[in-house]
Structure formats: C-alpha cells, structure tokens
Protein backbone atom coordinates (compact mmCIF):
# COMPACT_ATOMS: atom_id res chain seq x y z
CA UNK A 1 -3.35 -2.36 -2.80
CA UNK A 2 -2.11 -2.34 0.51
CA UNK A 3 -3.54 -2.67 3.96
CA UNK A 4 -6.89 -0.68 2.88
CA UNK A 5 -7.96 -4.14 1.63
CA UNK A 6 -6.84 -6.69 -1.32
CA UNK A 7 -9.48 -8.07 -3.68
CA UNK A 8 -9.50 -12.17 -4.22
CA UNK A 9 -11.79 -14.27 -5.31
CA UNK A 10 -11.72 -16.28 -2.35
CA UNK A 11 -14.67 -16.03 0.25
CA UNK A 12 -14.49 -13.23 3.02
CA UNK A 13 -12.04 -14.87 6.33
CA UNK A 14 -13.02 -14.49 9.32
CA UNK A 15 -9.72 -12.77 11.67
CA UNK A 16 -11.43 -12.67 14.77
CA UNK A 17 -7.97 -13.58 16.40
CA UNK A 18 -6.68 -10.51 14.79
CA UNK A 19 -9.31 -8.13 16.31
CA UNK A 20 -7.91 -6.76 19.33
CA UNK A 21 -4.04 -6.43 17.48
CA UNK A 22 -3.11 -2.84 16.35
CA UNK A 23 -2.56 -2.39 12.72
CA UNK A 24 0.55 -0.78 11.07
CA UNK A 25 -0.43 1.86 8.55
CA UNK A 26 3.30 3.57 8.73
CA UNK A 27 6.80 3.74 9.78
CA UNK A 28 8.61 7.05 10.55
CA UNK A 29 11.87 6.64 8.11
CA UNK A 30 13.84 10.17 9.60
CA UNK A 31 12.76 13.99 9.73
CA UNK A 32 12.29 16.37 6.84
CA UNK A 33 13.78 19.55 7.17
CA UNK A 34 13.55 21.71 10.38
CA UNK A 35 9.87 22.13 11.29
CA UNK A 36 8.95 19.10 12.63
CA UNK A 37 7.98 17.38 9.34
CA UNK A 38 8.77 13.08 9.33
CA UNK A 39 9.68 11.09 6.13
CA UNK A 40 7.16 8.43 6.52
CA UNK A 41 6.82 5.09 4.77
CA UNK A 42 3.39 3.99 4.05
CA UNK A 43 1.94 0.85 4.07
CA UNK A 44 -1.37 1.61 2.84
CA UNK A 45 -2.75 3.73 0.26
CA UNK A 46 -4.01 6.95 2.09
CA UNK A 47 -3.38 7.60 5.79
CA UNK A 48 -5.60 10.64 5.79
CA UNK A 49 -8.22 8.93 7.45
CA UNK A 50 -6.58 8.25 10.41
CA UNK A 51 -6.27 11.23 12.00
CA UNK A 52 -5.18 10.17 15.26
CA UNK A 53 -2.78 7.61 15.52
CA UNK A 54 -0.42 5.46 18.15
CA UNK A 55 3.30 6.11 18.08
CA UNK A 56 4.16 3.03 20.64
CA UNK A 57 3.26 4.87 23.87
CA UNK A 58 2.23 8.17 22.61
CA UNK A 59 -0.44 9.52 20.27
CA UNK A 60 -0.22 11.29 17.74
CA UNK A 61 -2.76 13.88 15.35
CA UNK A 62 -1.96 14.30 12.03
CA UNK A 63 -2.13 17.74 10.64
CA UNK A 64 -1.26 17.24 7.39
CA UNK A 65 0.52 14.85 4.90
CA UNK A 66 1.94 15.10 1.16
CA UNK A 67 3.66 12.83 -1.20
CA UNK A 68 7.33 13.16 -0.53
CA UNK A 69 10.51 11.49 -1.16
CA UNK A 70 10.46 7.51 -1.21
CA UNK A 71 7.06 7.87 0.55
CA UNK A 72 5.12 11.00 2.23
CA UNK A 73 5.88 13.50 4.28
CA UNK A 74 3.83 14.17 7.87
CA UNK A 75 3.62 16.90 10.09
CA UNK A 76 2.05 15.78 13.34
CA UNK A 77 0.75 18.58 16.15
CA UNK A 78 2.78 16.91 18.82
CA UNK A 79 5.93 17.07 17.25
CA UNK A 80 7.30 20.59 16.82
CA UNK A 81 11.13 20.46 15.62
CA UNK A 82 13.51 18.79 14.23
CA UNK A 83 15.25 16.48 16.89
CA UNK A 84 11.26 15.57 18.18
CA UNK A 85 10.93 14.30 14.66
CA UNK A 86 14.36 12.40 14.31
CA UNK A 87 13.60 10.91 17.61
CA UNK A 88 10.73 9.10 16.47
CA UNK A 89 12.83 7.28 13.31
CA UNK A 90 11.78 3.91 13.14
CA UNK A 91 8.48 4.62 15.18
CA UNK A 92 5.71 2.35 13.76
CA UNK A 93 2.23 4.24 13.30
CA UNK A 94 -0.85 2.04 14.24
CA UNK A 95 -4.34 2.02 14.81
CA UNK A 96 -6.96 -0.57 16.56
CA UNK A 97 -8.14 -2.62 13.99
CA UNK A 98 -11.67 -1.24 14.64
CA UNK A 99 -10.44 1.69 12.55
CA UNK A 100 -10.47 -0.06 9.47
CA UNK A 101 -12.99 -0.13 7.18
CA UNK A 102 -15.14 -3.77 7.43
CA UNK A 103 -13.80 -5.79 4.61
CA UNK A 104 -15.86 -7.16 1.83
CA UNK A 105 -16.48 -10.50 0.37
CA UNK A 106 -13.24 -11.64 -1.48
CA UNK A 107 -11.18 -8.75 0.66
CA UNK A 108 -8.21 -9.42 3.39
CA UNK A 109 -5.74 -7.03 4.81
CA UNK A 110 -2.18 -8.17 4.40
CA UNK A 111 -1.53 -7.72 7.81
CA UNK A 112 -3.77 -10.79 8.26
CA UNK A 113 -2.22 -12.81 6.07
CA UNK A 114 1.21 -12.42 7.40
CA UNK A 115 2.45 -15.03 10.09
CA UNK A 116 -0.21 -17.41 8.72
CA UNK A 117 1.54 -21.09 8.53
CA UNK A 118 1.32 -22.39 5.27
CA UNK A 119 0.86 -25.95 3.82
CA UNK A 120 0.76 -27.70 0.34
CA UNK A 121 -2.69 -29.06 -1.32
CA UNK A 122 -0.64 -32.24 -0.77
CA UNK A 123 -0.57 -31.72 3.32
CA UNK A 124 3.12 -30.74 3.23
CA UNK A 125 4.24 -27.81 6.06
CA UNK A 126 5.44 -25.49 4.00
CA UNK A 127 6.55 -22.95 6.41
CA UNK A 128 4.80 -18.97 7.03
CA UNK A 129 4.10 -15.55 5.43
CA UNK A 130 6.67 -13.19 5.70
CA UNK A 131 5.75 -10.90 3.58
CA UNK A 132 2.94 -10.01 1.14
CA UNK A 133 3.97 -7.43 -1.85
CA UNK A 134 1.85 -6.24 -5.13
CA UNK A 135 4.45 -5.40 -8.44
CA UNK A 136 1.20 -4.30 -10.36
CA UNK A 137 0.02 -7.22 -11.48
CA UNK A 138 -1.79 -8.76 -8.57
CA UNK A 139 -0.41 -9.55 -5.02
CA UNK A 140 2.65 -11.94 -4.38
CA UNK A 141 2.81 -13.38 -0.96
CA UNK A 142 5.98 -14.50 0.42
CA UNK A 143 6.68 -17.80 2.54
CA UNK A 144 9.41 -18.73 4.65
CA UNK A 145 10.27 -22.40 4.91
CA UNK A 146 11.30 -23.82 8.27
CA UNK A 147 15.16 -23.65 6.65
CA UNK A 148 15.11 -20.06 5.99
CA UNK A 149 14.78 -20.47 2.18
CA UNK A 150 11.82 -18.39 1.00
CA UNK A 151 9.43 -18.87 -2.41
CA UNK A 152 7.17 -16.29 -3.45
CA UNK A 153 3.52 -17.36 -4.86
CA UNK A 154 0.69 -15.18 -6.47
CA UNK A 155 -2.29 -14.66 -3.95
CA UNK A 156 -5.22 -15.93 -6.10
CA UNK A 157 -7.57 -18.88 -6.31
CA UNK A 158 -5.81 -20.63 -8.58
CA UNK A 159 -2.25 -20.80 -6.36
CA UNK A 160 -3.82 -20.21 -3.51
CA UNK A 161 -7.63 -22.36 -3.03
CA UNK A 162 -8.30 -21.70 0.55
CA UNK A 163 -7.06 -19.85 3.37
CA UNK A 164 -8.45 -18.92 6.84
CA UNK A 165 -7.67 -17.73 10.00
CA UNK A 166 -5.05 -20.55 10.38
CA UNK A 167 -3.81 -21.40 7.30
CA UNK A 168 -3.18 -20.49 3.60
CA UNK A 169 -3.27 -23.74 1.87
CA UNK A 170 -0.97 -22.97 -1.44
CA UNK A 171 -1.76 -25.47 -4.70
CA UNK A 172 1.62 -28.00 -4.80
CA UNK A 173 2.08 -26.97 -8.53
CA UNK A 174 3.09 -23.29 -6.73
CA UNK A 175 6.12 -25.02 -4.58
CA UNK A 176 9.31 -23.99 -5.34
C-alpha cells in the first residue's frame, strides 16, 4: 500500500510532530494531450478522495482522474490547456494531514516513516529513511548511512521491533 496506510504488527505511533506537515499524495510528471489533462504519478492508492488539493501556492479541484500511462491521468478545473498543464510538471500535490483517514492500530503512513534516524538493536547509528517501497510482498524501507551507502530492510516486527516518532530501531541481524 502506499500513503493510505501500511499494515504492521507493530503498535499504532504516535506522529504528532508530523501533524501540521502537508502530505504528498502526487506529482504532476508532464501534460496529456491538449485539453488540460496532467500525467500524474501517484503515491497512494486512490486520489479520488481528495478533491481539492494544494499545488505549492495554488489550489487545485479535481474533476476527474483515470488510470493512464506510467500512472493516472487528471484533469483539474483550474487548468484549462495545454501549456497551464506543462507548467505545473514537477508540481507536488498535497493535502493537510487532517485529510487523511485516522490510522489504525498496527498502521503508519510512509510519509512518517521517512527521515526517521535509524539505529541497530545493538545501539549503532545507522543512518535515515530515504525511502520506503512495497514489491508485493510486504514493504521494504530504505536507509541511508551517514556515507551515502544505502541497505534496504523489510518493515516488519521481526527486522524492525520498535519504531516511534524518533526512531526505527532495525534488528542488527538486518545490517548490511
């Protein structure tokens, strides 16, 4: 899953820090054809219910959206042709994290796991989360060491026993 919540069996995390920070549901990749439309790349499962959302200083209502190549496809009411949709590439679509469903026990968005520091069972500083990703069987996060080098690690109990607000604390038999 993506950013409409992961399951784990680890206990529900508190992210009040995270409250007030807007969320990234999508990126606008380029336009589609002459209308208006945007190639968008999502980073959850269904942006449908976010109707309204914030294009850096501008808002924007989404009229209607459809699988589409490498992604979806969007047409937004505020944008109207072509060169109003190309200007926009690389325009991240957010909402307030008030938007989001409440999470359930076991449940995390990955955008709260990302930037967390990281350290071993052991004590070690490992480094942070770069990146979390999910290849079908289960999700991988990804942490960068303070030498750029970067391990991946499976985001369950057994590689991963605790994690909070602060910290993912990642089992020393995971460190590559």
């Amino acid at each position: 899953m993506n950013i409409d919540a992961a399951k784990t069996p680890h206990p529900p995390t508190p992210f009040r820090k995270r409250e007030g920070e807007p969320v990234t549901l999508a990126a606008i990749v380029g336009a589609h054809g002459i209308a208006g439309e945007v190639r968008v790349k999502l980073f959850t499962d269904d942006l449908k219910p976010y109707p309204v959302l914030s294009a850096g200083e501008r808002t924007l209502t989404l009229k209607s959206i459809r699988p589409g190549p490498n992604g979806a496809v969007a047409r937004f009411a505020e944008i109207a042709d072509r060169n109003a949709a190309e200007a926009l590439r690389g325009t991240e679509l957010t909402v307030p994290r008030s938007a989001l469903p409440p999470l359930a026990e076991g449940e995390y968005y990955f955008s709260d796991l990302i930037g967390l520091r990281c350290v071993s069972t052991e004590g070690e500083a490992l480094g942070v989360v770069v990146a979390v990703e999910n290849f079908g069987a289960g999700d991988v996060i990804e942490v960068e060491r303070p030498d750029g080098k970067r391990f991946m690690v499976p985001m369950n109990a057994q590689a991963v026993p605790e994690w909070d607000a602060e910290r993912l604390v990642i089992d020393g038999g995971f460190v590559v």
